[in-house]
N, C-alpha and C. Protein backbone atom coordinates (compact mmCIF):
# COMPACT_ATOMS: atom_id res chain seq x y z
N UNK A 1 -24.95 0.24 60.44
CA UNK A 1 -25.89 -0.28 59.47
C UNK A 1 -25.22 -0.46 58.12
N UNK A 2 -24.42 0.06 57.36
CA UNK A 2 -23.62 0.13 56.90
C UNK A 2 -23.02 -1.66 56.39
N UNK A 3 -22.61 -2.02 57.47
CA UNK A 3 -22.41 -3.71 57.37
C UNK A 3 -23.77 -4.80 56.64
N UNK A 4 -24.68 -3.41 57.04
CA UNK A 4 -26.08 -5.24 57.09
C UNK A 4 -26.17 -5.40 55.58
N UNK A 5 -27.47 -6.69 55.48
CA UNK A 5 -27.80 -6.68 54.43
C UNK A 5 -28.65 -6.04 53.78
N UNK A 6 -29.48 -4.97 53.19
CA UNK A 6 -30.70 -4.41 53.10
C UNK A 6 -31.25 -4.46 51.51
N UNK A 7 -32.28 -4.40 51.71
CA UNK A 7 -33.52 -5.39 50.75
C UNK A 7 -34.60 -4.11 50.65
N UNK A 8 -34.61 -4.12 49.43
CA UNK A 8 -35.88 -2.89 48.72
C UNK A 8 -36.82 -3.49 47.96
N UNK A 9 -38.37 -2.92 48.25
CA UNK A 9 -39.07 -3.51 47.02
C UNK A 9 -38.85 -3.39 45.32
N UNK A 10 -39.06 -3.81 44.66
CA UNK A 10 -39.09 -3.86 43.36
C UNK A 10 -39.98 -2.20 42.97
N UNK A 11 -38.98 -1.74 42.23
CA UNK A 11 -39.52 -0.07 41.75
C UNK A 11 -41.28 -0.67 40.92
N UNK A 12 -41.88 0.30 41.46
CA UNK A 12 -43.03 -0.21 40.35
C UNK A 12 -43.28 0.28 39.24
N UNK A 13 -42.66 0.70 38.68
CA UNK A 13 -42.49 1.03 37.25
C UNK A 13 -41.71 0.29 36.28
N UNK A 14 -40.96 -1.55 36.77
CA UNK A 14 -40.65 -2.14 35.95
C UNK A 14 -41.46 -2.62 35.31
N UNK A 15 -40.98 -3.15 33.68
CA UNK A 15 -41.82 -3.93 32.90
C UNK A 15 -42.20 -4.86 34.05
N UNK A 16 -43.15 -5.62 33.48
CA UNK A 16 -43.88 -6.52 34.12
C UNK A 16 -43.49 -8.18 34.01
N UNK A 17 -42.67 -8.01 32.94
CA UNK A 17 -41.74 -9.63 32.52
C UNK A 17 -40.58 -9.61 33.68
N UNK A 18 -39.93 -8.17 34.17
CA UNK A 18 -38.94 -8.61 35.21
C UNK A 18 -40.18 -8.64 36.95
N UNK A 19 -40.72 -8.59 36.89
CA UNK A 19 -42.10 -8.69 37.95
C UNK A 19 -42.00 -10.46 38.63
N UNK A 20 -41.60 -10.38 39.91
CA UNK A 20 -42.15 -11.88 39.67
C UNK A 20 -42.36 -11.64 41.67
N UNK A 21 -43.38 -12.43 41.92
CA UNK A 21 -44.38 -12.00 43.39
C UNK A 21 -43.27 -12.90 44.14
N UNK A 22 -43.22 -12.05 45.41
CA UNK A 22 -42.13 -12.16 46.10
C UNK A 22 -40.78 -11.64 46.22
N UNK A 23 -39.87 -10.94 44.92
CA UNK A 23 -39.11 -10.69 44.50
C UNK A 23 -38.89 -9.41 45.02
N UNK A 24 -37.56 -8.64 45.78
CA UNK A 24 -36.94 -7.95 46.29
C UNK A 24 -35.63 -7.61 45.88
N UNK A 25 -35.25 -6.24 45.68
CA UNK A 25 -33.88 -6.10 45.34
C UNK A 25 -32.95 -5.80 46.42
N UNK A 26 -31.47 -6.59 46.33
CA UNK A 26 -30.80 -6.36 47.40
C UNK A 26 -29.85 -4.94 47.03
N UNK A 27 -29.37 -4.35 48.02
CA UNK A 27 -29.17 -3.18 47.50
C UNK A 27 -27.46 -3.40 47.78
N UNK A 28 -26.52 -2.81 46.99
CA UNK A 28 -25.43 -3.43 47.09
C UNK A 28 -24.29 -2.35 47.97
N UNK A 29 -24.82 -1.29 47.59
CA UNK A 29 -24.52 -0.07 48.57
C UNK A 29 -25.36 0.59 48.93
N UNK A 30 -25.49 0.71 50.67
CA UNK A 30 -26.58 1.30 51.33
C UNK A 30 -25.91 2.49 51.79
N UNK A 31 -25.92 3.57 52.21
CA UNK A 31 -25.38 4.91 52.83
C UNK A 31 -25.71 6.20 52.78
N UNK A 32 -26.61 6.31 51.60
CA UNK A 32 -27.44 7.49 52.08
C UNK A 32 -28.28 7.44 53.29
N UNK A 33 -28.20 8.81 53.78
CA UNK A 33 -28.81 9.04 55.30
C UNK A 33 -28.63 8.63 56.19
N UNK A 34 -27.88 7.63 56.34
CA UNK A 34 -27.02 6.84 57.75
C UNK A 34 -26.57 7.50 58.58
N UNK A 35 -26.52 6.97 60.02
CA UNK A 35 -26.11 8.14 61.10
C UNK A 35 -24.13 7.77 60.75
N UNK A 36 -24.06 6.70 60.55
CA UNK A 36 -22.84 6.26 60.42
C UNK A 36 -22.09 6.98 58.65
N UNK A 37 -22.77 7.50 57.87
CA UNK A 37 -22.64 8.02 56.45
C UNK A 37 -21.18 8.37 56.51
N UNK A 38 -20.89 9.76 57.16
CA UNK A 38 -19.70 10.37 57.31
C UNK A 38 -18.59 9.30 57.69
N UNK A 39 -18.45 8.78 58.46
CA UNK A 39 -17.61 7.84 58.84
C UNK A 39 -17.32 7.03 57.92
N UNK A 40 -18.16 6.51 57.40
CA UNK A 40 -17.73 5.22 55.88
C UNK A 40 -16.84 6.03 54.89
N UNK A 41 -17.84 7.63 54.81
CA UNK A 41 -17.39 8.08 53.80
C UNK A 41 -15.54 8.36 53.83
N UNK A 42 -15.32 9.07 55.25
CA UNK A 42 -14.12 9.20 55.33
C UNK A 42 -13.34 8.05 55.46
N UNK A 43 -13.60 6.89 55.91
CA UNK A 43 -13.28 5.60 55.69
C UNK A 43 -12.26 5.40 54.54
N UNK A 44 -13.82 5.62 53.25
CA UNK A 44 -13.21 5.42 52.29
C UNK A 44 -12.62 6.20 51.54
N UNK A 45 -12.62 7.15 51.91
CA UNK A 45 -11.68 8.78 51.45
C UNK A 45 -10.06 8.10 51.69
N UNK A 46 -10.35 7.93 52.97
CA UNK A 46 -8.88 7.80 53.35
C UNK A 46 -8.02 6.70 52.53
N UNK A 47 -8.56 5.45 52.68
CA UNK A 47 -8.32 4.27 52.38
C UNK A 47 -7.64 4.58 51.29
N UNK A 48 -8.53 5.57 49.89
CA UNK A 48 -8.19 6.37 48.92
C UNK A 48 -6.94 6.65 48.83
N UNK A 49 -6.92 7.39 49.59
CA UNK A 49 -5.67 8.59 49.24
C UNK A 49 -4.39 7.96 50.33
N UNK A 50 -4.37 7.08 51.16
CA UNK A 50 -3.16 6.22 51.93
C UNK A 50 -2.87 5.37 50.69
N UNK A 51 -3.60 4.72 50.00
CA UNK A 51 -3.25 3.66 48.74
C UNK A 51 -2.75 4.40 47.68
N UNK A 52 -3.06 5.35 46.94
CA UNK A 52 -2.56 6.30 46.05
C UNK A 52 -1.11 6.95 46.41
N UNK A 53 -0.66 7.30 47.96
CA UNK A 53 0.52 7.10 48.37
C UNK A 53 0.92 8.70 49.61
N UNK A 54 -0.36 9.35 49.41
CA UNK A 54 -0.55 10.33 50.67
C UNK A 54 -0.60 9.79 51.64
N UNK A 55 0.31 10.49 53.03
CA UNK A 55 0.87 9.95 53.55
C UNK A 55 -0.35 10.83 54.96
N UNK A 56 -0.75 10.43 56.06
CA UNK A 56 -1.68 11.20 57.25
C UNK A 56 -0.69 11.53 57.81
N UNK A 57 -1.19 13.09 57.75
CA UNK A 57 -0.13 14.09 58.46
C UNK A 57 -0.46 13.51 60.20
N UNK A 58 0.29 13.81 61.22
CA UNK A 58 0.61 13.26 62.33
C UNK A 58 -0.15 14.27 63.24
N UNK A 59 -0.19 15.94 62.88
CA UNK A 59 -0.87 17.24 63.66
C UNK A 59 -2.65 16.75 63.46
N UNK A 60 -2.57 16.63 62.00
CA UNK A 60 -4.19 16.72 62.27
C UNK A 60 -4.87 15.24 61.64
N UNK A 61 -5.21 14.15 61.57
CA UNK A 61 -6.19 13.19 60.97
C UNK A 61 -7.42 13.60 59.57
N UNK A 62 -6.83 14.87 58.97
CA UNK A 62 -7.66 14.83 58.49
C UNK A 62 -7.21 15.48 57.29
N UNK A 63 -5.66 15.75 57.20
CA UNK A 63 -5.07 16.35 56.21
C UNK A 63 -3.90 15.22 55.52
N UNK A 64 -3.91 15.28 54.28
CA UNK A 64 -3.14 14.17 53.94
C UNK A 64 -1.85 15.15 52.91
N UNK A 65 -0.61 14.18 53.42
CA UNK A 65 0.66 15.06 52.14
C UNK A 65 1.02 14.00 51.15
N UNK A 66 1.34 14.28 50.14
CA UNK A 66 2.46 13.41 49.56
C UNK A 66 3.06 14.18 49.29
N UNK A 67 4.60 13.82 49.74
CA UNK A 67 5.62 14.18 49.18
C UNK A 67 6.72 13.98 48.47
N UNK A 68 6.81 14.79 47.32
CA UNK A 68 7.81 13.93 45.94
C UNK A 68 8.53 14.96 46.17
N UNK A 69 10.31 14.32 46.01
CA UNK A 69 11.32 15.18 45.72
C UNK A 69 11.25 15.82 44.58
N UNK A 70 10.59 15.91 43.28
CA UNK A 70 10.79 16.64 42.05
C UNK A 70 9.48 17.74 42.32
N UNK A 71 9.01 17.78 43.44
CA UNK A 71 7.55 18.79 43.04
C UNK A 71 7.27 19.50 45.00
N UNK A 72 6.73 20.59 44.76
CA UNK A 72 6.24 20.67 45.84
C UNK A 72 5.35 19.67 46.48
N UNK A 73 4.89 19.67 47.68
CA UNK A 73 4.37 18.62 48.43
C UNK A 73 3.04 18.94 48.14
N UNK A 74 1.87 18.05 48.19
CA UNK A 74 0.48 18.11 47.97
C UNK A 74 -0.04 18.12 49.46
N UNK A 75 -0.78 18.86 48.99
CA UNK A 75 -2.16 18.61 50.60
C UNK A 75 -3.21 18.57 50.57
N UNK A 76 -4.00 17.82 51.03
CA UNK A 76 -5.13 17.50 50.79
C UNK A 76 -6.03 17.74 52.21
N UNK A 77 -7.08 18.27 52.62
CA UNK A 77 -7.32 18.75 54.03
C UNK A 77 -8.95 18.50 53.90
């Protein structure tokens, strides 16, 4: 669900000049409560931290290193 498009009514507590009959807001990120939630989220966790330059450890999918020769290695789990 995540992919679709999804459409909310208009809060009713706007002024009444942004009011116009028919009018629906599209929602631009949907993901609270989704059965799919976790998954996007780590999605985009990951996406995160592979672009920033942590590297997915190979033992587990869910721990990330970077490693710089001037510093100990980071982990992220």
């Amino acid at each position: 669900m995540g992919d679709k498009e999804v459409y909310v009514e208009l809060p009713s507590d706007l002024p009444e000049e942004w009011k116009e009959k028919g009018k629906v807001c599209k929602l631009i990120k949907f993901l609270y409560g989704q059965v799919n939630a976790p998954r996007v989220w780590y999605k985009t966790l990951s996406t995160f931290l592979l672009d920033y330059g942590f590297e997915q450890a190979g033992y587990d999918g869910c721990t990330y290193i970077m490693k710089d020769k001037n510093s100990e290695p980071l982990l992220i789990l």
